[in-house]
PDB file of N, CA and C in Angstrom:
ATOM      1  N   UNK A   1      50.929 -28.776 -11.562  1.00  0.00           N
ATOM      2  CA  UNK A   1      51.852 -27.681 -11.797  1.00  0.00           C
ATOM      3  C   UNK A   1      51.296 -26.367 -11.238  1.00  0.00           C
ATOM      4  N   UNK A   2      49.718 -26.273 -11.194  1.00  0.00           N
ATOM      5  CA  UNK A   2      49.195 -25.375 -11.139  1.00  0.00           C
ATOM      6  C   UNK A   2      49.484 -24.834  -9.050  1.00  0.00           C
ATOM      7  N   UNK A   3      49.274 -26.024  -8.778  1.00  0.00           N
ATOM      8  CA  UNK A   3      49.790 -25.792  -7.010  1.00  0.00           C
ATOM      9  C   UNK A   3      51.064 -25.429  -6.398  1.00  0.00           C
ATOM     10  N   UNK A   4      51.872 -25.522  -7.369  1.00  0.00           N
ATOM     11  CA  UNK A   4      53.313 -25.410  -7.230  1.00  0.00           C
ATOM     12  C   UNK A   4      53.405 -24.046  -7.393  1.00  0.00           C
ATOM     13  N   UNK A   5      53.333 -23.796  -8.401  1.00  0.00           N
ATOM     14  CA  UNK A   5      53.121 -21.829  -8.552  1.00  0.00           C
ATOM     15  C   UNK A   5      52.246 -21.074  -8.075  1.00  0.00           C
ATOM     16  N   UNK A   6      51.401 -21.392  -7.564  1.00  0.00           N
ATOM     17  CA  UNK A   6      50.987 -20.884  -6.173  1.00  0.00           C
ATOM     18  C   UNK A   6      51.197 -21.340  -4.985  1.00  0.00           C
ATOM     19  N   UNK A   7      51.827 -22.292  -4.500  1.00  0.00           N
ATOM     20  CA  UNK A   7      52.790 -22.587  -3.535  1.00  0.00           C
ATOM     21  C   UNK A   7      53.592 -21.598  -3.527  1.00  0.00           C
ATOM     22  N   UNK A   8      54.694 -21.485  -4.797  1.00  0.00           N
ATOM     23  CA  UNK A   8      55.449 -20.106  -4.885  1.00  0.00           C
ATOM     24  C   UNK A   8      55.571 -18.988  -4.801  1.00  0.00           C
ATOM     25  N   UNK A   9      54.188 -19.225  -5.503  1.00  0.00           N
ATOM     26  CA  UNK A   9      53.880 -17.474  -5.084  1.00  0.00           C
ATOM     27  C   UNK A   9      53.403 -16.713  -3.532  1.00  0.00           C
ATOM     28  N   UNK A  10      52.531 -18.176  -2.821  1.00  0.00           N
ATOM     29  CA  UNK A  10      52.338 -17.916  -1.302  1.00  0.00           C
ATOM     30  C   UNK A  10      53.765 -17.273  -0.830  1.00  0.00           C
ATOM     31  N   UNK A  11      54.553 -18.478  -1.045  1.00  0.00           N
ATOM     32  CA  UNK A  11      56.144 -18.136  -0.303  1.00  0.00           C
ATOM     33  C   UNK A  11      56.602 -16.810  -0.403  1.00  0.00           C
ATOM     34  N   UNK A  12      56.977 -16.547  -1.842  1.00  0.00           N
ATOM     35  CA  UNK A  12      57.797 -15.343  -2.401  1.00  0.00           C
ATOM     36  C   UNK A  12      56.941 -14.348  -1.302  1.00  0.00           C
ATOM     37  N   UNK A  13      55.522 -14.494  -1.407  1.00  0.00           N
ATOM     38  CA  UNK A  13      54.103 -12.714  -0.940  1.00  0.00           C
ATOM     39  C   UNK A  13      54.814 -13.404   0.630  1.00  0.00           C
ATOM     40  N   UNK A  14      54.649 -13.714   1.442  1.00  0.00           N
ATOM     41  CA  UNK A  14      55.331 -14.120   3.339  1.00  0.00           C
ATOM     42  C   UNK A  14      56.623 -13.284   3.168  1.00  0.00           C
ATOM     43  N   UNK A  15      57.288 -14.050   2.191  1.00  0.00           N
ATOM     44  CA  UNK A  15      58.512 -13.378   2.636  1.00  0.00           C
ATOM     45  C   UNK A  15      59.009 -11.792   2.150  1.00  0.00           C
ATOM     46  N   UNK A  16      58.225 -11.560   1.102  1.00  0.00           N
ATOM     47  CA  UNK A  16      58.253  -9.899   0.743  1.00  0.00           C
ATOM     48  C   UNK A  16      57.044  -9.752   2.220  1.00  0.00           C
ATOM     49  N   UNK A  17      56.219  -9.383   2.192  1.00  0.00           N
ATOM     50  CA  UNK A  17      55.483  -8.871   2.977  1.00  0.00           C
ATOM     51  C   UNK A  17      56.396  -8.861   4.960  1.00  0.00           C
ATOM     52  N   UNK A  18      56.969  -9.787   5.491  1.00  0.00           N
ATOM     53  CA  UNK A  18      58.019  -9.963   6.415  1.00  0.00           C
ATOM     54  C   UNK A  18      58.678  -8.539   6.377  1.00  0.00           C
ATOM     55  N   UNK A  19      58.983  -8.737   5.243  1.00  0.00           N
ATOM     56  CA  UNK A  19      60.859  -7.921   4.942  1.00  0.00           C
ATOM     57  C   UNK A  19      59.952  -6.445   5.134  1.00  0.00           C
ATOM     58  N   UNK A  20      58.995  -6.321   4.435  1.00  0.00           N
ATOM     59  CA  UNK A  20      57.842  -4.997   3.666  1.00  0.00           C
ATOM     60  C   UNK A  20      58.312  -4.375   5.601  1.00  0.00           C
ATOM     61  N   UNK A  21      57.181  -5.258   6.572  1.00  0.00           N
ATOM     62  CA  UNK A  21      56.796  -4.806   7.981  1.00  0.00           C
ATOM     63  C   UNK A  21      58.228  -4.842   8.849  1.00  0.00           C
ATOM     64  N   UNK A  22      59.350  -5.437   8.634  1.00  0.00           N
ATOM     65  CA  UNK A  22      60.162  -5.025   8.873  1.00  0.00           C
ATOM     66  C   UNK A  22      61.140  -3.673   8.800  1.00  0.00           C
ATOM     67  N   UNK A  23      60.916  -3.336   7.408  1.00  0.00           N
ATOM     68  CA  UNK A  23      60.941  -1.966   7.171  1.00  0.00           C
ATOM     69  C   UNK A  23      60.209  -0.747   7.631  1.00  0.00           C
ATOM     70  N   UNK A  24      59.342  -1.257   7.934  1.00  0.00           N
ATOM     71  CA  UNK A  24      58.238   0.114   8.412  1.00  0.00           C
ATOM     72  C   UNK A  24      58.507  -0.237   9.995  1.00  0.00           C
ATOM     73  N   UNK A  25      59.073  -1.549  10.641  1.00  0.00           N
ATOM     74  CA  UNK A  25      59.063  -1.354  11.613  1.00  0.00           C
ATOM     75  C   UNK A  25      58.198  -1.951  12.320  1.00  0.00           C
ATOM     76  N   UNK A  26      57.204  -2.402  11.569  1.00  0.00           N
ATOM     77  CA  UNK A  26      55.649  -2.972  12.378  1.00  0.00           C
ATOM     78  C   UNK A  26      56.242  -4.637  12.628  1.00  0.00           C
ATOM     79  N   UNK A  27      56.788  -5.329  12.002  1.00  0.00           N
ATOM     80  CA  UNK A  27      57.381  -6.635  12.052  1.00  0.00           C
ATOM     81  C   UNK A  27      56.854  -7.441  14.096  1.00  0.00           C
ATOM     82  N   UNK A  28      56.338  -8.468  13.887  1.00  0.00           N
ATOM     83  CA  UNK A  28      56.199  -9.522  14.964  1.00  0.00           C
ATOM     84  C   UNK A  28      57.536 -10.257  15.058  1.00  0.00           C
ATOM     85  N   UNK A  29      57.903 -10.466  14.454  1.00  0.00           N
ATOM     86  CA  UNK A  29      58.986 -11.205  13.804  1.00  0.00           C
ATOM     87  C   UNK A  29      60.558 -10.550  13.619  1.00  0.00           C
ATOM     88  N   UNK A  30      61.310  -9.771  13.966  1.00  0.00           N
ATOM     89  CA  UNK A  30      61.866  -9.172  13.092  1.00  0.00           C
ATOM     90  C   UNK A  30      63.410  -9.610  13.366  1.00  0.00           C
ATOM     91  N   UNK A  31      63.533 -10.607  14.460  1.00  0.00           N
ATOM     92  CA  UNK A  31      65.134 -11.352  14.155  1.00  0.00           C
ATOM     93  C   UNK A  31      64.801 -12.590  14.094  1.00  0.00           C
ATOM     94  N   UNK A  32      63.711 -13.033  13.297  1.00  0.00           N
ATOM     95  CA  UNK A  32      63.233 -14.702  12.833  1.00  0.00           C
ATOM     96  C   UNK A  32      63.990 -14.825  11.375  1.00  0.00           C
ATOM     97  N   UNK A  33      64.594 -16.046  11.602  1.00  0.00           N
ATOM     98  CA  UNK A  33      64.963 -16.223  10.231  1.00  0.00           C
ATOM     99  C   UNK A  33      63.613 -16.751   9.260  1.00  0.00           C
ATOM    100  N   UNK A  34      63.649 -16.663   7.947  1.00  0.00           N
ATOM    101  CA  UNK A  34      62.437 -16.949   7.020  1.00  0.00           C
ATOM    102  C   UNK A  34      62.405 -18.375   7.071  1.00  0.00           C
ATOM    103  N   UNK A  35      62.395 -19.258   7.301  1.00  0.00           N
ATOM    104  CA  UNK A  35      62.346 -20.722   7.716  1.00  0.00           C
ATOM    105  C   UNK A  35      61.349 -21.125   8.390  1.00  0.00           C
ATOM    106  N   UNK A  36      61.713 -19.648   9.601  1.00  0.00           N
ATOM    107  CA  UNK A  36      60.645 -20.240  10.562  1.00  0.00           C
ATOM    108  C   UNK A  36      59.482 -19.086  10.128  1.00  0.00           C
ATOM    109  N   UNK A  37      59.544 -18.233   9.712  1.00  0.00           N
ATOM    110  CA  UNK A  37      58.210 -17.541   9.507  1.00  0.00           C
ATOM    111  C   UNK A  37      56.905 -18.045   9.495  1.00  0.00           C
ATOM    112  N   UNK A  38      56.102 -17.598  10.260  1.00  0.00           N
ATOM    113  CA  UNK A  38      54.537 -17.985  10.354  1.00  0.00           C
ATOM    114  C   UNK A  38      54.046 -18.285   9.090  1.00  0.00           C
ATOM    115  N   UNK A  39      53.470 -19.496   8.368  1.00  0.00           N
ATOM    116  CA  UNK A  39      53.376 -19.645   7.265  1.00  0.00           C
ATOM    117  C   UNK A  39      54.164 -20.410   6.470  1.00  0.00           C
ATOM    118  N   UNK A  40      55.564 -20.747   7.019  1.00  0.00           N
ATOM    119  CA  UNK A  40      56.809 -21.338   6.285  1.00  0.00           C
ATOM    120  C   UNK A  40      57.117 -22.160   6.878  1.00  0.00           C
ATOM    121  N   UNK A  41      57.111 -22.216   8.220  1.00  0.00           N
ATOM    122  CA  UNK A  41      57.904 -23.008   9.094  1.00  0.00           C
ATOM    123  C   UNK A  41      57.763 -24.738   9.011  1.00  0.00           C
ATOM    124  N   UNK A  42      56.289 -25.121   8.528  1.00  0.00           N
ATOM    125  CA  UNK A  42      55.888 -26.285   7.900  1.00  0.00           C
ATOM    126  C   UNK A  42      56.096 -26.515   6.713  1.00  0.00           C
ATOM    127  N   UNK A  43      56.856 -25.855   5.601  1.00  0.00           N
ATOM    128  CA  UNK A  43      56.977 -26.148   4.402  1.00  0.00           C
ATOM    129  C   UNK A  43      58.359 -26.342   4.136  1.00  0.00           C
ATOM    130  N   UNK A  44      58.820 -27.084   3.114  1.00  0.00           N
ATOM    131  CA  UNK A  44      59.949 -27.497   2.999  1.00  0.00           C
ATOM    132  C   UNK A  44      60.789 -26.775   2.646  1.00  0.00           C
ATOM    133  N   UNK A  45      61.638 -27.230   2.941  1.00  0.00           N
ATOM    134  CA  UNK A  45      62.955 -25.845   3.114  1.00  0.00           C
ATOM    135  C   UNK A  45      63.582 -25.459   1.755  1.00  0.00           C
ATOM    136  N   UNK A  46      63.876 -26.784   1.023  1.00  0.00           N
ATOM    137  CA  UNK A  46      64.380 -26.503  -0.555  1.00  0.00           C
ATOM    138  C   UNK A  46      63.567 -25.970  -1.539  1.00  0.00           C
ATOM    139  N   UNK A  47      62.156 -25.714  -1.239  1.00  0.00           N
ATOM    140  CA  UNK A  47      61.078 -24.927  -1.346  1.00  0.00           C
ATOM    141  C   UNK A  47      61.144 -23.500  -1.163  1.00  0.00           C
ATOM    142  N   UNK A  48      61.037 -23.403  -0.170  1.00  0.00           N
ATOM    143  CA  UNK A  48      61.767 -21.613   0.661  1.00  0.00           C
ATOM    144  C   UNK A  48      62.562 -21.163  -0.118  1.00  0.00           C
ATOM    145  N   UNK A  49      63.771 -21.971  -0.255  1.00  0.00           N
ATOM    146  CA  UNK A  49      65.420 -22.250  -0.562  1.00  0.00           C
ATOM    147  C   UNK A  49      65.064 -21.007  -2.118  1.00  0.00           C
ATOM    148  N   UNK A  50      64.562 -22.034  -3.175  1.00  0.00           N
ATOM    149  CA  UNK A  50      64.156 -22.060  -4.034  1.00  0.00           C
ATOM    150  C   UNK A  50      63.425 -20.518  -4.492  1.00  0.00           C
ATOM    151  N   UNK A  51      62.870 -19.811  -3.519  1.00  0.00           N
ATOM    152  CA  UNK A  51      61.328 -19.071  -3.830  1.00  0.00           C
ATOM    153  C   UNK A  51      62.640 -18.073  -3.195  1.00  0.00           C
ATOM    154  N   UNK A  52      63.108 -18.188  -2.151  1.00  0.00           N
ATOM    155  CA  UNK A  52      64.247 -16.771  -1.593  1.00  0.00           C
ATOM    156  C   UNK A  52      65.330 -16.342  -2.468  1.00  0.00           C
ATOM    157  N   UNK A  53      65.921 -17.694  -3.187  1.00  0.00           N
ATOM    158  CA  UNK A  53      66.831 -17.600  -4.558  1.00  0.00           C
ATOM    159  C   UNK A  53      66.252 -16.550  -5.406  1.00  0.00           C
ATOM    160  N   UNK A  54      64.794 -16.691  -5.812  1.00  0.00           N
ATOM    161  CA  UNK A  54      64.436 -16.119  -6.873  1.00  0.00           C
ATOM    162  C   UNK A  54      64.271 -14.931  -6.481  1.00  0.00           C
ATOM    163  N   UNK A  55      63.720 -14.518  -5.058  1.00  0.00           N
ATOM    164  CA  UNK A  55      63.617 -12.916  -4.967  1.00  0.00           C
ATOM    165  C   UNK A  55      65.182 -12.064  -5.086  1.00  0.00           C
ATOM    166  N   UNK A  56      66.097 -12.738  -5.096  1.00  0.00           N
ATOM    167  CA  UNK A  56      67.283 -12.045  -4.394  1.00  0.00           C
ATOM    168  C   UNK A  56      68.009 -12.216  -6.292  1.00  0.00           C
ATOM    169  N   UNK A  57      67.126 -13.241  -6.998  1.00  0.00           N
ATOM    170  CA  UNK A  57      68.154 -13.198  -8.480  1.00  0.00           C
ATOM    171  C   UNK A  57      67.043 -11.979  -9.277  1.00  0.00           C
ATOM    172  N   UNK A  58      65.628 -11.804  -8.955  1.00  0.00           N
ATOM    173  CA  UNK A  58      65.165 -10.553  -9.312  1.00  0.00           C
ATOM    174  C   UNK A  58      65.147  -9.236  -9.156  1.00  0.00           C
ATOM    175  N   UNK A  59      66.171  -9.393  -8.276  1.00  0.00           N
ATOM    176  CA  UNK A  59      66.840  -8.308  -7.272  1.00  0.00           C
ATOM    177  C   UNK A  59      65.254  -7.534  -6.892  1.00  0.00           C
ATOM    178  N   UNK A  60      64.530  -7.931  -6.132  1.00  0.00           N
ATOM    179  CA  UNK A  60      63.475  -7.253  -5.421  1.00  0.00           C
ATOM    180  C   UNK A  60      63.916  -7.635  -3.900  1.00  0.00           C
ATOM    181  N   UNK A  61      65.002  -8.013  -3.313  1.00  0.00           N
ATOM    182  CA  UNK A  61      65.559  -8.273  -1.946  1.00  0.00           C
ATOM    183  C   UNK A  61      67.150  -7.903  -2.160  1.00  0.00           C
ATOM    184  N   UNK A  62      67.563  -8.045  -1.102  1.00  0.00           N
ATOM    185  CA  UNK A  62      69.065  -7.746  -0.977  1.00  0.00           C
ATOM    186  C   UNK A  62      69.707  -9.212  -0.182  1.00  0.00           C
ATOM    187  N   UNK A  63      70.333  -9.696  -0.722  1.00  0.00           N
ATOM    188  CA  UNK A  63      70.734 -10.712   0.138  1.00  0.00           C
ATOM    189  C   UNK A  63      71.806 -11.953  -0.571  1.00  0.00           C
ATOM    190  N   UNK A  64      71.842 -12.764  -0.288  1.00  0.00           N
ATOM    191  CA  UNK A  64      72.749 -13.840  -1.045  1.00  0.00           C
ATOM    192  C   UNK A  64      72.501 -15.626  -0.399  1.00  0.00           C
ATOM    193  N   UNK A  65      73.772 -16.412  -0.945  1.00  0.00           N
ATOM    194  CA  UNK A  65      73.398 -17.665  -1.042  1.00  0.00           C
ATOM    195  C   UNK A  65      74.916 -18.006   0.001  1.00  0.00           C
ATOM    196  N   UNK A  66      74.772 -18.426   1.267  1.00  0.00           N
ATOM    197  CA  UNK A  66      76.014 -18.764   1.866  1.00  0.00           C
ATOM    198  C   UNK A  66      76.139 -20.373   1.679  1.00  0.00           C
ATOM    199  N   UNK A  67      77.238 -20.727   1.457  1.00  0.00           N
ATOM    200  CA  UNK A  67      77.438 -22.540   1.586  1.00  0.00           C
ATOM    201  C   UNK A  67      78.583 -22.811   2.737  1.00  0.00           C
ATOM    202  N   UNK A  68      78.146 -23.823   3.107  1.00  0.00           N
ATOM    203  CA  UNK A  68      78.703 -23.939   4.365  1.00  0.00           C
ATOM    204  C   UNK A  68      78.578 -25.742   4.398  1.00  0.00           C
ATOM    205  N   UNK A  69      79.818 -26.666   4.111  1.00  0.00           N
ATOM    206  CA  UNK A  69      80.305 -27.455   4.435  1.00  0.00           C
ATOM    207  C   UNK A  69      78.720 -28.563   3.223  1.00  0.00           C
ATOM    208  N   UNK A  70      78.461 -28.522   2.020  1.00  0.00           N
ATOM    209  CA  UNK A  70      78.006 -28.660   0.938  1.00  0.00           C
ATOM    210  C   UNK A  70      76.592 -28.452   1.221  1.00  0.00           C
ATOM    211  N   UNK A  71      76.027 -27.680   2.210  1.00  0.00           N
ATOM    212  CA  UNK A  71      74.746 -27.066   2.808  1.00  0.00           C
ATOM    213  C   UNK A  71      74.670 -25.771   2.203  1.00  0.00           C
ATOM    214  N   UNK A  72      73.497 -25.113   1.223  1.00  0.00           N
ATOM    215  CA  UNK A  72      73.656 -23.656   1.102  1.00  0.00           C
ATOM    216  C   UNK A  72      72.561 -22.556   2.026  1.00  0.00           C
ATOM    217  N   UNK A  73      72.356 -21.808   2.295  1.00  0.00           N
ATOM    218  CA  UNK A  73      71.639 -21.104   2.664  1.00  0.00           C
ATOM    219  C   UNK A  73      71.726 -19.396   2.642  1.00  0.00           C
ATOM    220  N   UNK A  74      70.168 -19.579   1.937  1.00  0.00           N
ATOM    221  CA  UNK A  74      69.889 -17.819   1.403  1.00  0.00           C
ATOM    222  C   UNK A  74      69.462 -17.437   2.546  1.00  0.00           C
ATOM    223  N   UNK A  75      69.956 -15.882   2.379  1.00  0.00           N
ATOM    224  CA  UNK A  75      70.127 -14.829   3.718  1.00  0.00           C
ATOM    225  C   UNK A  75      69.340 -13.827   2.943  1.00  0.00           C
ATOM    226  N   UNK A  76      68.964 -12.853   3.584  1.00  0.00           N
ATOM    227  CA  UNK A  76      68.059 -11.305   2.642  1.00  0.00           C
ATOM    228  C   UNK A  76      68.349 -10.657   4.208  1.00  0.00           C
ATOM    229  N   UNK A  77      68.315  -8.844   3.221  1.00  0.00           N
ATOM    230  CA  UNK A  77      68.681  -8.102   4.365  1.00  0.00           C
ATOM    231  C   UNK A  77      67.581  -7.260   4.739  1.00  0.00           C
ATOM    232  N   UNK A  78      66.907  -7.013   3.516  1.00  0.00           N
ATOM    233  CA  UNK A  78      66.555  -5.928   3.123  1.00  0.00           C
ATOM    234  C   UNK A  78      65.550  -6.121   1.490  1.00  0.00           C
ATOM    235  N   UNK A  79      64.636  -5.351   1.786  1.00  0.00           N
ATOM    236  CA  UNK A  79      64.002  -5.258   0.183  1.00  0.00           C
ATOM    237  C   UNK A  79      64.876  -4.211  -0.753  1.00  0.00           C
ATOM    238  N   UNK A  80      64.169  -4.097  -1.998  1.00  0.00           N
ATOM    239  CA  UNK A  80      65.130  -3.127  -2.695  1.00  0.00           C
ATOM    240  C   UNK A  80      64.057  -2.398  -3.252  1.00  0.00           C
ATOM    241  N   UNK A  81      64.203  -1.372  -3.647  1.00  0.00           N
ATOM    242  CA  UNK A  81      63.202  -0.389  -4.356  1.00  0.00           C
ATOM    243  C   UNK A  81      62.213  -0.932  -4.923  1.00  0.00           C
ATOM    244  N   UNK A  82      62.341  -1.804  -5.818  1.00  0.00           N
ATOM    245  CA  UNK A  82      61.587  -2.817  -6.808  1.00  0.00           C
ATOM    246  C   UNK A  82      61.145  -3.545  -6.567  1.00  0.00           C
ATOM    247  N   UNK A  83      61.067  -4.295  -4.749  1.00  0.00           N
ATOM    248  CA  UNK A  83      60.389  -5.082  -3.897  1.00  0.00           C
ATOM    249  C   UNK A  83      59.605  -3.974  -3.010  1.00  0.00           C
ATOM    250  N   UNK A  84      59.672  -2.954  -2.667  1.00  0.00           N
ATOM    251  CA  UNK A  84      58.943  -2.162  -2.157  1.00  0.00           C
ATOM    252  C   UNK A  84      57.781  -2.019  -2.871  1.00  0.00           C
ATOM    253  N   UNK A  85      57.957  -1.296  -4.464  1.00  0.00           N
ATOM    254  CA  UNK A  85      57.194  -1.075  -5.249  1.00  0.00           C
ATOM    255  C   UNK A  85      56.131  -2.389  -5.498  1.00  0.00           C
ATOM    256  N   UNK A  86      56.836  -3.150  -5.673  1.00  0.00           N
ATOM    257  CA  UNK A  86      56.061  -4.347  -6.372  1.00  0.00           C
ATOM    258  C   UNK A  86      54.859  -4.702  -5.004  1.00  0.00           C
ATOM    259  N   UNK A  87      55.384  -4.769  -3.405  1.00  0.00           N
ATOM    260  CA  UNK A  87      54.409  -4.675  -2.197  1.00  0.00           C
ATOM    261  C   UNK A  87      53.590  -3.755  -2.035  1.00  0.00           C
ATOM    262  N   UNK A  88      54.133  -2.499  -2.227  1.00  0.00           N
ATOM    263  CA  UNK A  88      53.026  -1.383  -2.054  1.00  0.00           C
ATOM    264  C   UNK A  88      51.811  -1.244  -3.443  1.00  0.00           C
ATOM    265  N   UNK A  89      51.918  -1.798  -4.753  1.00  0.00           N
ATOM    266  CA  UNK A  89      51.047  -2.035  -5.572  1.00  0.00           C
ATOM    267  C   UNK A  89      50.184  -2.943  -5.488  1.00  0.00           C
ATOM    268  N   UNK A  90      50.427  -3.743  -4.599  1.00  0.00           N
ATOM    269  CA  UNK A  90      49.585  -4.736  -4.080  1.00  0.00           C
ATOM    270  C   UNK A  90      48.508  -4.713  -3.298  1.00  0.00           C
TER     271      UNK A  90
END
């Protein structure tokens, strides 16, 4: 159990930290979808799925859940104040 939540937590810190350097602009990355992100791109997707759900239901991202033909997929636009904060305390 103990690898799983830090599995999670790897995920959630990639994909805040992405969104973080996207904002400032510094981003390598910055029209990659999070799938493929350096770090993600080998890990399973309902995994991702899962860890992007939760930033966007803690509202520390901006984004949502599209379904498309019984396939869903989370989108983020943007961090939100409370994902900024929570990166820059870090």
């Amino acid at each position: 159990m103990k690898i799983n939540k830090e599995k999670d937590n790897e995920i959630k810190k990639i994909i805040l930290i992405e969104y973080y350097a996207r904002l400032k602009g510094s981003s390598k990355n910055p029209e990659m979808h999070m799938y493929n992100f350096p770090g993600l791109k080998e890990m399973d997707n309902k995994i991702i799925f899962k860890n992007a759900k939760y930033l966007i239901d803690e509202n520390l991202v901006r984004g949502g859940i599209d379904e498309e033909k019984g396939n869903s997929f989370p989108w983020i636009t943007r961090l939100t104040p409370t994902g900024i904060k929570l990166i820059e305390e870090s």
